[in-house]
Protein backbone atom coordinates (compact mmCIF):
# COMPACT_ATOMS: atom_id res chain seq x y z
CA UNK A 1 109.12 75.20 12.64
CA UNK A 2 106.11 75.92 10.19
CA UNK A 3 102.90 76.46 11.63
CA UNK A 4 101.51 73.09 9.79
CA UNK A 5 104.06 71.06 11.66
CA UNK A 6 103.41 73.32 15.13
CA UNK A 7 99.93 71.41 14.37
CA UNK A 8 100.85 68.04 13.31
CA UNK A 9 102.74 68.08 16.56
CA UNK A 10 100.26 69.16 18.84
CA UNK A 11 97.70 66.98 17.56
CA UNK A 12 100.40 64.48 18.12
CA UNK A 13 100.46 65.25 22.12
CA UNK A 14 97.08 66.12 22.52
CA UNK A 15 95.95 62.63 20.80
CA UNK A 16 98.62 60.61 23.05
CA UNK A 17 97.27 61.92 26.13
CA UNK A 18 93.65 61.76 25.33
CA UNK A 19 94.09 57.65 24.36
CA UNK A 20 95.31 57.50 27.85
CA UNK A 21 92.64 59.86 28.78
CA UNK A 22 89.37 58.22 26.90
CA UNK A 23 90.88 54.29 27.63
CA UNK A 24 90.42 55.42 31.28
CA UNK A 25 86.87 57.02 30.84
CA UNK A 26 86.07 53.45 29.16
CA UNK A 27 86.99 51.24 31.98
CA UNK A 28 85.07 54.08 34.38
CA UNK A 29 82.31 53.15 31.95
CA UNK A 30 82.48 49.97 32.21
CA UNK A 31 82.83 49.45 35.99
CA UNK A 32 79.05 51.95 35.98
CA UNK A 33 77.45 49.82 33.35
CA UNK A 34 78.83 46.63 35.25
CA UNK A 35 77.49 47.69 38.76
CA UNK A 36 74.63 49.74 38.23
CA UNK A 37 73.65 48.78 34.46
CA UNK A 38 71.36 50.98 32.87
CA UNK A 39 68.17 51.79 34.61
CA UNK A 40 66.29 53.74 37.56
CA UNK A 41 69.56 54.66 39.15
CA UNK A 42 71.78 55.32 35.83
CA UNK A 43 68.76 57.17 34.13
CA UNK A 44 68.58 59.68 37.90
CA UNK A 45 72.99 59.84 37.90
CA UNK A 46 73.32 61.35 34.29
CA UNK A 47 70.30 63.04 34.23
CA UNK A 48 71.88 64.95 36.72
CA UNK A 49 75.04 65.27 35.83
CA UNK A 50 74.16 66.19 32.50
CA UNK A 51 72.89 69.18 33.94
CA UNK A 52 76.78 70.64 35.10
CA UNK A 53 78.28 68.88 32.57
CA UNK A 54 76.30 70.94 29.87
CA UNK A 55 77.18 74.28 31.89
CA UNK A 56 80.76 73.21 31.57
CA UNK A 57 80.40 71.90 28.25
CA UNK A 58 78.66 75.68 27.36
CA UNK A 59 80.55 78.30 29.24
CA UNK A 60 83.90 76.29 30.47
CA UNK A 61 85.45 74.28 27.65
CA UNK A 62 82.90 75.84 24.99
CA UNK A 63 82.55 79.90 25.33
CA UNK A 64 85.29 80.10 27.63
CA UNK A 65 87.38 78.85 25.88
CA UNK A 66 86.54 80.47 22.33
CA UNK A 67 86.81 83.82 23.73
CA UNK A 68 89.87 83.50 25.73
CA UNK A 69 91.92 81.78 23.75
CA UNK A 70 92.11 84.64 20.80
CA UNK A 71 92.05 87.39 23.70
CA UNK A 72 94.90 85.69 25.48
CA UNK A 73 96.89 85.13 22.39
CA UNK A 74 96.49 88.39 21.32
CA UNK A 75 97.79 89.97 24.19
CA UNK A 76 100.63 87.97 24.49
CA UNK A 77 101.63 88.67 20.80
CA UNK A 78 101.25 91.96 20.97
CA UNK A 79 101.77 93.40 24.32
CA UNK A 80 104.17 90.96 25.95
CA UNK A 81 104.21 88.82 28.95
CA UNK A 82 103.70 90.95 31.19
CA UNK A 83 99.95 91.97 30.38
CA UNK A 84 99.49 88.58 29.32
CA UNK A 85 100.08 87.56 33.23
CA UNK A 86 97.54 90.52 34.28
CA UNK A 87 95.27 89.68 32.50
CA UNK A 88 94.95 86.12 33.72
CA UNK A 89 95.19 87.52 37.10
CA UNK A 90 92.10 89.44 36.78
CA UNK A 91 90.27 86.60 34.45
CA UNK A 92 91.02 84.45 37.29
CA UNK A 93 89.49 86.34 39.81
CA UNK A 94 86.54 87.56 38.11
CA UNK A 95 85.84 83.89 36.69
CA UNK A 96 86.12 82.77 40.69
CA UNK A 97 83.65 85.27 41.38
CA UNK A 98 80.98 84.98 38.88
CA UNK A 99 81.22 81.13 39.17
CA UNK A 100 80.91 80.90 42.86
CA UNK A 101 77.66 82.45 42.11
CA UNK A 102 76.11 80.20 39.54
CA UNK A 103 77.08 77.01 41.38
CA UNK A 104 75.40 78.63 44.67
CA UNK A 105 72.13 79.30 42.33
CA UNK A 106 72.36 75.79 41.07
CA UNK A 107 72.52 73.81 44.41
CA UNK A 108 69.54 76.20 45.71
CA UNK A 109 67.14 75.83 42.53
CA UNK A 110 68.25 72.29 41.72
CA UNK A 111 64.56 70.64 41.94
CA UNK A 112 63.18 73.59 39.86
CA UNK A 113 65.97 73.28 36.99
CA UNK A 114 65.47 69.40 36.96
CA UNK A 115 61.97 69.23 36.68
CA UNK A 116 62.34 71.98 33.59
CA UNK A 117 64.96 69.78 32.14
CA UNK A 118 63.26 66.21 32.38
CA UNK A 119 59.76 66.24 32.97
CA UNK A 120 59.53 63.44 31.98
CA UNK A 121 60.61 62.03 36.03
CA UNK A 122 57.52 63.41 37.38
CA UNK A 123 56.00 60.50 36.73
CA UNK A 124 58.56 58.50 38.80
CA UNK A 125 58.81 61.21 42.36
CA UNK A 126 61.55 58.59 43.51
CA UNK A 127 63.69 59.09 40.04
CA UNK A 128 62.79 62.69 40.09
CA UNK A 129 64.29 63.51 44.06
CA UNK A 130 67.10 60.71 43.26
CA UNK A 131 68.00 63.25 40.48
CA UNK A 132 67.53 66.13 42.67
CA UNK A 133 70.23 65.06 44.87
CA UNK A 134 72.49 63.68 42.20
CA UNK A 135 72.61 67.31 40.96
CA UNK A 136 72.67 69.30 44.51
CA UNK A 137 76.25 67.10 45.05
CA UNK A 138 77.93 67.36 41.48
CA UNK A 139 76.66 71.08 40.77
CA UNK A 140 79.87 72.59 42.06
CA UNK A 141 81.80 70.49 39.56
CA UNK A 142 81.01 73.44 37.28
CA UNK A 143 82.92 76.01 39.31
CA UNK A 144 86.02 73.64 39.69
CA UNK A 145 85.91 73.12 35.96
CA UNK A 146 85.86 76.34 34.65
CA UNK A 147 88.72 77.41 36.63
CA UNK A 148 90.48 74.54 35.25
CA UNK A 149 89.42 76.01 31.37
CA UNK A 150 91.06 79.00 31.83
CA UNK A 151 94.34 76.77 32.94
CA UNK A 152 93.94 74.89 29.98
CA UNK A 153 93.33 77.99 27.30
CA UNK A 154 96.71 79.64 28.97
CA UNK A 155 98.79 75.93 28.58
CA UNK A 156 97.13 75.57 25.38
CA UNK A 157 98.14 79.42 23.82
CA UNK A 158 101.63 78.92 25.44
CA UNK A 159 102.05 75.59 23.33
CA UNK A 160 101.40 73.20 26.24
CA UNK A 161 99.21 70.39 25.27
CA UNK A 162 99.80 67.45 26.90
CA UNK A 163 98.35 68.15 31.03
CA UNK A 164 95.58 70.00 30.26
CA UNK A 165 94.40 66.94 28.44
CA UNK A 166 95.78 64.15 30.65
CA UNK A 167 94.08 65.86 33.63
CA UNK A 168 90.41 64.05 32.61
CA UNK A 169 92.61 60.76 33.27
CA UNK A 170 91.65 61.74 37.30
CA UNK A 171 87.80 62.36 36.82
CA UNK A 172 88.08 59.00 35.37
CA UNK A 173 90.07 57.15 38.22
CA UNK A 174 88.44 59.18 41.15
CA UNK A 175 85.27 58.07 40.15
CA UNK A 176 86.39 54.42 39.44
CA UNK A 177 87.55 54.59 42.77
CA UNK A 178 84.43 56.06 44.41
CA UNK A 179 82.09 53.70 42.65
CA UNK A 180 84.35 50.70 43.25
CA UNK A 181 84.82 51.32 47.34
CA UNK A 182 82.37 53.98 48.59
CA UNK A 183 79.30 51.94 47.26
CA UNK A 184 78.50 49.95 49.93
CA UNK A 185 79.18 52.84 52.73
CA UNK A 186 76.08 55.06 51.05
CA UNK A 187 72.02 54.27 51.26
CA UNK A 188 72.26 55.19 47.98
CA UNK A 189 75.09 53.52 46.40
CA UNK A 190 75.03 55.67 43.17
CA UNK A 191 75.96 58.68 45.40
CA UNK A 192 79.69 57.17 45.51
CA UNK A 193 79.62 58.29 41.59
CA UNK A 194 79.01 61.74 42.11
CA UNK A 195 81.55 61.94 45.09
CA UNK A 196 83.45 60.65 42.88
CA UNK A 197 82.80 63.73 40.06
CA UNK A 198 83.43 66.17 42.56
CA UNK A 199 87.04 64.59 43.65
CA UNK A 200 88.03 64.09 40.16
CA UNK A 201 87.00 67.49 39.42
CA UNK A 202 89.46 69.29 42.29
CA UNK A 203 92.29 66.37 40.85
CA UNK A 204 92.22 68.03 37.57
CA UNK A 205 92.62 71.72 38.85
CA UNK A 206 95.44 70.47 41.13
CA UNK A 207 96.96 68.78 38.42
CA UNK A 208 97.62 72.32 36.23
CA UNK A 209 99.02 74.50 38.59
CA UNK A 210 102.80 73.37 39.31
CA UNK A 211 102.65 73.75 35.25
CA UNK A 212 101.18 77.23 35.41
CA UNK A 213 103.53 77.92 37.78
CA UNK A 214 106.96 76.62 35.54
CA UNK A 215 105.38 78.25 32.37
CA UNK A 216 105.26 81.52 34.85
CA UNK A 217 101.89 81.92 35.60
CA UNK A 218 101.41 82.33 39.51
CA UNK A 219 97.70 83.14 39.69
CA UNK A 220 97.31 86.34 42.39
CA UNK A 221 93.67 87.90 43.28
CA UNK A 222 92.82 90.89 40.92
CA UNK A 223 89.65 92.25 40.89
CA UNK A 224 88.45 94.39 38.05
CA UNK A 225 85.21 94.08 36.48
CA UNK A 226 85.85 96.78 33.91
CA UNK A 227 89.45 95.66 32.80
CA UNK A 228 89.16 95.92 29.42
CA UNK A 229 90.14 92.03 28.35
CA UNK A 230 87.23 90.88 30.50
CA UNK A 231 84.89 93.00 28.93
CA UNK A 232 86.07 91.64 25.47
CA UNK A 233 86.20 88.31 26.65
CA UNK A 234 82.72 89.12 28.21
CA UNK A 235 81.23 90.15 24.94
CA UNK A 236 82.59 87.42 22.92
CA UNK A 237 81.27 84.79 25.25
CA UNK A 238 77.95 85.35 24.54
CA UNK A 239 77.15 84.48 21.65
CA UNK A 240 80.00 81.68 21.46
CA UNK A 241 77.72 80.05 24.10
CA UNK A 242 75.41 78.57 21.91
CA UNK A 243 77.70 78.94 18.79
CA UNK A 244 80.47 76.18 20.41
CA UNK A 245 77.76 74.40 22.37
CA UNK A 246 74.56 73.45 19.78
CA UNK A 247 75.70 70.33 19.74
CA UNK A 248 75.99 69.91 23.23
CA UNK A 249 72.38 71.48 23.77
CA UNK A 250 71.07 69.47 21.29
CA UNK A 251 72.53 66.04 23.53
CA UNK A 252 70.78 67.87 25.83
CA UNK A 253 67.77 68.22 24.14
CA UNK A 254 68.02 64.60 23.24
CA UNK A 255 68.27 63.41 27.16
CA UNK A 256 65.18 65.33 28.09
CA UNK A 257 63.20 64.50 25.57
CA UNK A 258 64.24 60.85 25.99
CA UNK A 259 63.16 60.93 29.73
CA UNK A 260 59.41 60.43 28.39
CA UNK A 261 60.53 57.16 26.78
CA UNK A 262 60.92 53.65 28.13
CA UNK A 263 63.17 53.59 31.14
CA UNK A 264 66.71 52.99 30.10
CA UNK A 265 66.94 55.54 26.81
CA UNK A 266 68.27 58.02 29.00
CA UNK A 267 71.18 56.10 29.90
CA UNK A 268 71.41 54.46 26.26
CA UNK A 269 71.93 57.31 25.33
CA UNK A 270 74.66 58.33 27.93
CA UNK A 271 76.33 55.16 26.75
CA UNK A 272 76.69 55.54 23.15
CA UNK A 273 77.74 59.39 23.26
CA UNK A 274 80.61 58.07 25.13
CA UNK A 275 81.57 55.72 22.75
CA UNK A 276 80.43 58.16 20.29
CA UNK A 277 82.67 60.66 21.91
CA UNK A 278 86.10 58.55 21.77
CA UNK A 279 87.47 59.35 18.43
CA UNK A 280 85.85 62.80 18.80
CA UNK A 281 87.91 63.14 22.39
CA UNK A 282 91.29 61.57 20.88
CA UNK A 283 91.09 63.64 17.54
CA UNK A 284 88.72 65.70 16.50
CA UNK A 285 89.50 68.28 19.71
CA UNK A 286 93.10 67.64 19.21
CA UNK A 287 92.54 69.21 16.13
CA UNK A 288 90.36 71.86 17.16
CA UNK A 289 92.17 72.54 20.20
CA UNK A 290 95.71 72.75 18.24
CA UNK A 291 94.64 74.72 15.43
CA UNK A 292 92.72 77.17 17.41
CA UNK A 293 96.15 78.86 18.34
CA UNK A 294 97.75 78.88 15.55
CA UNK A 295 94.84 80.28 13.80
CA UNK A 296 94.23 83.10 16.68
CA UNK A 297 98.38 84.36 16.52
CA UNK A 298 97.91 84.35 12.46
CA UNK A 299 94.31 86.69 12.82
CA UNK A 300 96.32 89.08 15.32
CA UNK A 301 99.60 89.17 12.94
CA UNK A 302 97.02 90.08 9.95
CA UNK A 303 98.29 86.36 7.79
CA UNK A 304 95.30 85.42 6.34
CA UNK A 305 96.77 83.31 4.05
CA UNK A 306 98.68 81.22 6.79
CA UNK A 307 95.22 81.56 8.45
CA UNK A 308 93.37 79.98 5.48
CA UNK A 309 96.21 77.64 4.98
CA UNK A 310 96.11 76.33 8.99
CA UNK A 311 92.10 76.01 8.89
CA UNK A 312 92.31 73.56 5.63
CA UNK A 313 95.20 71.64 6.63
CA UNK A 314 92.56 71.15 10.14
CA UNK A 315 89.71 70.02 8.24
CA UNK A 316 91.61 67.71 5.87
CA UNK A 317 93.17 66.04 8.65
CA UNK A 318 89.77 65.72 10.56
CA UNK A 319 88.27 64.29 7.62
CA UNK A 320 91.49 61.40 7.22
CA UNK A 321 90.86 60.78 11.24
CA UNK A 322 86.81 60.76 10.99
CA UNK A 323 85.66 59.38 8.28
CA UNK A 324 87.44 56.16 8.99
CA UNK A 325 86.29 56.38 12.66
CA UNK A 326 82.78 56.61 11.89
CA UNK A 327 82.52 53.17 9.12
CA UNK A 328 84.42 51.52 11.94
CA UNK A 329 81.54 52.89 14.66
CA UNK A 330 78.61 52.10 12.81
CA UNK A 331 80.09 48.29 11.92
CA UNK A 332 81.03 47.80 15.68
CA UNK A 333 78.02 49.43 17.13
CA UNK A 334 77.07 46.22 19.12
CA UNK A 335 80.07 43.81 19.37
CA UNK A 336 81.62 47.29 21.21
CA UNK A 337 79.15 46.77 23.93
CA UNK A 338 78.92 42.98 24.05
CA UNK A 339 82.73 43.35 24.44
CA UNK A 340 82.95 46.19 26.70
CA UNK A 341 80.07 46.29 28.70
CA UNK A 342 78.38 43.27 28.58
CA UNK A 343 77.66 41.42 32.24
CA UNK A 344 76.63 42.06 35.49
CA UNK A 345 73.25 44.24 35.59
CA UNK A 346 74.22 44.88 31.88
CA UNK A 347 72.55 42.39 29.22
CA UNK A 348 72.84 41.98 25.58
CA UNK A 349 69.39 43.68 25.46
CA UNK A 350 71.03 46.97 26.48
CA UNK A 351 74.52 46.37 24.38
CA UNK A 352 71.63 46.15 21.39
CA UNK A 353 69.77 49.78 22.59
CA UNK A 354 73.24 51.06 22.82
CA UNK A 355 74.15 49.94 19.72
CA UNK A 356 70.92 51.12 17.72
CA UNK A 357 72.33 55.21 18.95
CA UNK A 358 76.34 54.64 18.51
CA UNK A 359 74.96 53.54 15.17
CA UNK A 360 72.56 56.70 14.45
CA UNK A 361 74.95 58.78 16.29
CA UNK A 362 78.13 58.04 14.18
CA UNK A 363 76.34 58.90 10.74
CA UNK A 364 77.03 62.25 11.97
CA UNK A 365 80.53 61.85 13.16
CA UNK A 366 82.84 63.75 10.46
CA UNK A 367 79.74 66.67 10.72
CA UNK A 368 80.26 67.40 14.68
CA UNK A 369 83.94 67.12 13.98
CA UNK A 370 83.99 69.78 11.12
CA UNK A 371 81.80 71.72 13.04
CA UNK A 372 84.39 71.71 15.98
CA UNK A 373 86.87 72.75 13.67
CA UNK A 374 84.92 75.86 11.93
CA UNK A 375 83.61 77.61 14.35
CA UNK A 376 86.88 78.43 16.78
CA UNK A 377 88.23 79.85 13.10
CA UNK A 378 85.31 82.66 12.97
CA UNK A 379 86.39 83.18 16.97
CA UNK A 380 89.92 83.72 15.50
CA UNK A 381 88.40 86.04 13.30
CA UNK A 382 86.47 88.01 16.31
CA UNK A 383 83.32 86.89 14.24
CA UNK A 384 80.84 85.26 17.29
CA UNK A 385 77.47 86.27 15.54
CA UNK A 386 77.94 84.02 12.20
CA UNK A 387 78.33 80.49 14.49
CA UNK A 388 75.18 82.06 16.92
CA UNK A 389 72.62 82.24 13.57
CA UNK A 390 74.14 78.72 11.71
CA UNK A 391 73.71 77.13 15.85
CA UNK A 392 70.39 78.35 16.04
CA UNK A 393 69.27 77.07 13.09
CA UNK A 394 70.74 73.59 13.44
CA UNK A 395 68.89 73.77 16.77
CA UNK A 396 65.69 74.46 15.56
CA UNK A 397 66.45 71.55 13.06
CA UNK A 398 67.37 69.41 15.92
CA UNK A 399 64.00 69.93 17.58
CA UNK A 400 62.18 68.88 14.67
CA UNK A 401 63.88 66.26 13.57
CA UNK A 402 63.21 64.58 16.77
CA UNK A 403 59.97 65.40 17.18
CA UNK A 404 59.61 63.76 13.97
CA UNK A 405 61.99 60.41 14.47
CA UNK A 406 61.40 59.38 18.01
CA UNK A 407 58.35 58.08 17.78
CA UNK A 408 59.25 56.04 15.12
CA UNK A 409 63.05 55.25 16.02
CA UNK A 410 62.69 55.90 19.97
CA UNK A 411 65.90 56.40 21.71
CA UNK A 412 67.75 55.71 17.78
CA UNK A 413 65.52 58.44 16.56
CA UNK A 414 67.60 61.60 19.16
CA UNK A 415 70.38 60.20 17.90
CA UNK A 416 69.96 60.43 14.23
CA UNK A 417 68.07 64.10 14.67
CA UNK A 418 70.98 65.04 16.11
CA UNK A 419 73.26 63.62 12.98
CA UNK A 420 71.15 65.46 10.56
CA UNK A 421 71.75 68.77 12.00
CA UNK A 422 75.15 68.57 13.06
CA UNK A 423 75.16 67.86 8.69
CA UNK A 424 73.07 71.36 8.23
CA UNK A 425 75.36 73.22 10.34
CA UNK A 426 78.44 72.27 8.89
CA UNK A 427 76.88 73.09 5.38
CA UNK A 428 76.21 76.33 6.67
CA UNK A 429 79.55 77.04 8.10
CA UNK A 430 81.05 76.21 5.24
CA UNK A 431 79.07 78.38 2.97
CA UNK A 432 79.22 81.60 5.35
CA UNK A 433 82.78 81.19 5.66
CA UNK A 434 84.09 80.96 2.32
CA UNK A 435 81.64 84.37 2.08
CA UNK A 436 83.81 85.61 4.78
CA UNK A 437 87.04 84.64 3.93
CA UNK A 438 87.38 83.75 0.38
CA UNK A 439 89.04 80.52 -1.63
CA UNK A 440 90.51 78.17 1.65
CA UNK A 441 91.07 75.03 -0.44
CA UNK A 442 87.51 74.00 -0.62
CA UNK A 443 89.13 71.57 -3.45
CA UNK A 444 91.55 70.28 -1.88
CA UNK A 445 89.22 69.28 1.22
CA UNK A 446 86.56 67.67 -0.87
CA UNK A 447 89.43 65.32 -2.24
CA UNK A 448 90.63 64.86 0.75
CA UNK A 449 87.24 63.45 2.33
CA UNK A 450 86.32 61.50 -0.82
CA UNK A 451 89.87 60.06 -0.57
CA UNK A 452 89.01 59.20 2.86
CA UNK A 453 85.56 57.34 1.83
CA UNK A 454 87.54 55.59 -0.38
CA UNK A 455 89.76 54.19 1.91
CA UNK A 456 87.11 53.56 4.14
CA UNK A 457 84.64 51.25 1.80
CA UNK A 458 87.27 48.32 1.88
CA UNK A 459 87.74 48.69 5.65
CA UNK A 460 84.10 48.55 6.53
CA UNK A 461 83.58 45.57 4.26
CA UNK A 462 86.40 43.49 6.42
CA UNK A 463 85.74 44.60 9.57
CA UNK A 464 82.26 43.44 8.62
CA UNK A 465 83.36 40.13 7.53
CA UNK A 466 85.18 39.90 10.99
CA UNK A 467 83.01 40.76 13.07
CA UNK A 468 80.61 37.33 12.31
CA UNK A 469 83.21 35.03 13.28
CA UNK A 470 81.19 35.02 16.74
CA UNK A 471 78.51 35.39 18.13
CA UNK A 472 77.95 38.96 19.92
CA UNK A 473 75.18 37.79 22.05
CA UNK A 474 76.42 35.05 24.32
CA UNK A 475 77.55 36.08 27.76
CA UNK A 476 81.19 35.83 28.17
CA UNK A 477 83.58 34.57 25.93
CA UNK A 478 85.50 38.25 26.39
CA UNK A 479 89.20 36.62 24.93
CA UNK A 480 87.52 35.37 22.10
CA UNK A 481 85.43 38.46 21.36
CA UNK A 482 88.27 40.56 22.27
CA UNK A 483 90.32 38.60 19.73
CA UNK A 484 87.81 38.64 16.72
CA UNK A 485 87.58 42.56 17.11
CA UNK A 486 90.97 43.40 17.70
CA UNK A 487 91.79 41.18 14.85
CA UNK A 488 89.51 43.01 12.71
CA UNK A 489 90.00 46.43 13.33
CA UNK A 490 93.24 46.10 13.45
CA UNK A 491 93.44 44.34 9.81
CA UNK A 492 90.94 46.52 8.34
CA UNK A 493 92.96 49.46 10.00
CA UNK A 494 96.05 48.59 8.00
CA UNK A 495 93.72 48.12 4.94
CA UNK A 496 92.62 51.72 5.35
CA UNK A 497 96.15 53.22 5.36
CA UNK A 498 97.50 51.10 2.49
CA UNK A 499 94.49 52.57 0.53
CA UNK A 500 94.90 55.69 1.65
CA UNK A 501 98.75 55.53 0.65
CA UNK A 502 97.81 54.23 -3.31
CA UNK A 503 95.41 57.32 -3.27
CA UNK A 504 98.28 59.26 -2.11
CA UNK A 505 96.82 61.01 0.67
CA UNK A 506 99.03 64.23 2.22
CA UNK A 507 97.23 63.31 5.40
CA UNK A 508 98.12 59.35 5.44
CA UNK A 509 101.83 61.12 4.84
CA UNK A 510 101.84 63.87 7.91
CA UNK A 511 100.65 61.08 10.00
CA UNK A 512 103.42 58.44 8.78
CA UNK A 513 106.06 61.34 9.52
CA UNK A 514 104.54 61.99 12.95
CA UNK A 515 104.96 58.27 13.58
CA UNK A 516 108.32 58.26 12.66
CA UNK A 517 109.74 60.90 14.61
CA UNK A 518 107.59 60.58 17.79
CA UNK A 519 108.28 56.83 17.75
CA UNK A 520 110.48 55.04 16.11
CA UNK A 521 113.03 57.47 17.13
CA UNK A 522 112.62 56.88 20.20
């Protein structure tokens, strides 16, 4: 099987499992909006649990991941099973180690580290010890997670796609769970959610071992600081923390700065970054997570023209997936949260906040995703220091721009800063790259993405034209809203593909394929 088809089918997987995956972190979203709405106790909850879920964000799924994955592939290509096995043993073990630590140095310094990160809840002490608290109880979600990274980079480099990423499905239902039956049995009902992190959290790890175990990977304690793998993986990891995670820091960013606005943005903001976060979950890491492999075994076999060849077949198909997703985004931006979340402690007042940063946020959509995609390729390449100076200066950029927009915008003005340098670190990727690496069908991407706009201008327009058959702001009326929306999506879905099929898109044809012989052969 050719490595483009190793990729069309692993995006295949990874997207089935994380629709399953995000559908179930939407109805957890809606069951938080629906009993705690958006407010005092929301604004304290992800406040807090922004602060693990950037760690894991950062070293787990970001750095961790960037610098094992090529390591681990490596090793396996080159020196065999065997030393691929040790050397999870001992990545294991040291990554125990090291994150036992941090999570003991988070739960002691918690009110220091959230009064640096949002001082904006000094002015509330109830928010601000609320917050405190949140954090003390989640902050070990970080060591459970990173363990459960490494899992995922091995599953991932052995071709294994699909339980690494239906393992967030548990997060999802243990906190569901929590929130829906531990509420009433806490002084603080919003403590049920972060009980409800921390279960998920040990779910997930649960979930990967049996599958470790059949792919032959029986973790066993080995302790060496000075192995020479960890001290690669070590190295690598540093700068690939802020190279993978800018975007991430500049949510972050975002979230603090927003706890000096009206009370609600925080949570506003939460809100549309998960909705924001959907199509990015489903297929912009499927991509990035499927190519990342391929591209790692091609930089260790010395193929740089399979290499190049892998990276632009990953960027065309991100921009078929993205561009698409984000006309769709910015058109739905409020009937998604009159449908969704609309009722109980949450209004049409907060579906419209919500709306104004999906909106703002999704302008940037097709940037975070090519981002995703670029950077793991200059990991491939053992290259950490070119994504460090590009994620530097989009954060700097970030900072500015909303300094600059949130007076104006508020809450809408994060989210568009954030846009706008997602855009300037994508140009800059691009650029240093094709320094790096030469010709990798710059061409052939551009047409791809202004096929995709083109296919996308016709869709917008009738998903438009659908979504004023009703009116967004009455309470209720979910089958008839649900109908109107599904109804146009789903037409100006089918639009989109017939257009992209008369502009003859490869992508539009991979996918059709993918259909065919993943479902209507079965």
């Amino acid at each position: 099987m050719s490595e483009k088809k190793h990729i069309v089918r692993a995006v295949g997987v990874l997207g089935v499992a994380t629709v399953i995956s995000r559908i179930m972190g939407m109805v957890r979203d809606m069951v938080v909006s629906r009993m705690f709405g958006a407010g005092f106790a929301t604004d304290a909850f992800f406040a807090a649990f922004q602060i693990p879920n950037m760690l894991r964000r950062f070293f787990a799924e970001g750095a961790l991941t960037a610098a094992f994955v090529p390591t681990f592939s490596e090793t396996l290509t080159r020196e065999g099973e065997e030393a691929a096995r040790e050397m999870a043993n001992v990545c294991f073990t040291v990554l125990t180690i090291v994150m036992a630590g941090v999570t003991i140095a988070g739960v002691v310094f918690s009110p220091w580290i959230v009064s640096l990160m949002f001082p904006g809840f000094k002015a509330d002490p109830g928010k601000l010890a609320l917050t405190v608290l949140l954090n003390r109880l989640m902050f070990p979600y970080i060591f459970i997670i990173s363990l459960v990274a490494l899992c995922m980079g091995i599953l991932n480099t052995v071709r294994h796609f699909f339980t690494p990423a239906i393992s967030t499905v548990f997060l999802s239902l243990s906190m569901i769970l929590c929130a829906a039956l531990l509420h009433d049995r806490f002084q603080v009902p919003i403590v049920a959610l972060a009980t409800g992190v921390l279960v998920g959290g040990v779910l997930q790890f649960a979930l990967q071992l049996p599958v470790l175990y059949k792919k032959g990977f029986l973790f066993r304690p080995r302790l060496d600081f000075h192995h020479p793998k960890v001290r690669r993986i070590a190295l690598l990891m540093g700068p690939a923390v802020f190279g993978v995670g800018v975007y991430y820091l500049n949510i972050t960013v975002g979230a603090i700065l927003a706890s000096w606005l009206p009370q609600g943005s925080v949570s506003y903001l939460y809100y549309a970054q998960r909705l924001f976060e959907f199509p990015q979950g489903i297929f912009t890491v499927s991509v990035a997570q499927a190519v990342l492999p391929s591209m790692s075994r091609q930089a260790a076999a010395g193929q740089m023209d399979e290499l190049k060849e892998s990276l632009s077949f990953g960027l065309r198909l991100t921009l078929f997936i993205t561009v698409p997703a984000m006309a769709g985004l910015m058109v739905c931006s409020t009937p998604v949260y009159s449908l969704l979340f609309m009722g109980g402690a949450f209004d049409y007042n907060k579906a419209r906040m919500c709306g104004i940063a999906l909106l703002y946020y999704a302008v940037g959509l097709s940037f975070v995703a090519l981002v995703r995609v670029l950077v793991p390729a200059f990991y491939s390449l053992k290259d950490t220091r070119t994504p460090v100076k590009t994620a530097f200066v989009a954060f700097i950029l970030n900072l500015v721009f909303s300094l600059l927009l949130m007076g104006p915008l508020l809450h809408g003005g994060l989210a568009l800063a954030s846009s706008l340098s997602s855009l300037c670190n994508m140009a800059m990727l691009l650029y240093m790259l094709r320094r790096k690496i030469g010709r990798f069908g710059g061409r052939a991407i551009t047409v791809a993405g202004l096929k995709a706009v083109a296919a996308s201008l016709p869709m917008a327009l009738v998903v438009h034209l659908g979504m004023g058959l009703t009116d967004w702001s009455l309470p209720g009326h979910k089958l008839v809203k649900a109908a109107v929306m599904t109804g146009a999506v789903g037409t100006g879905s089918l639009l989109f593909l017939f257009c992209a099929y008369l502009l003859r898109s490869e992508e539009a044809g991979e996918a059709v394929a993918l259909f065919r012989r993943k479902v209507l052969k079965r």
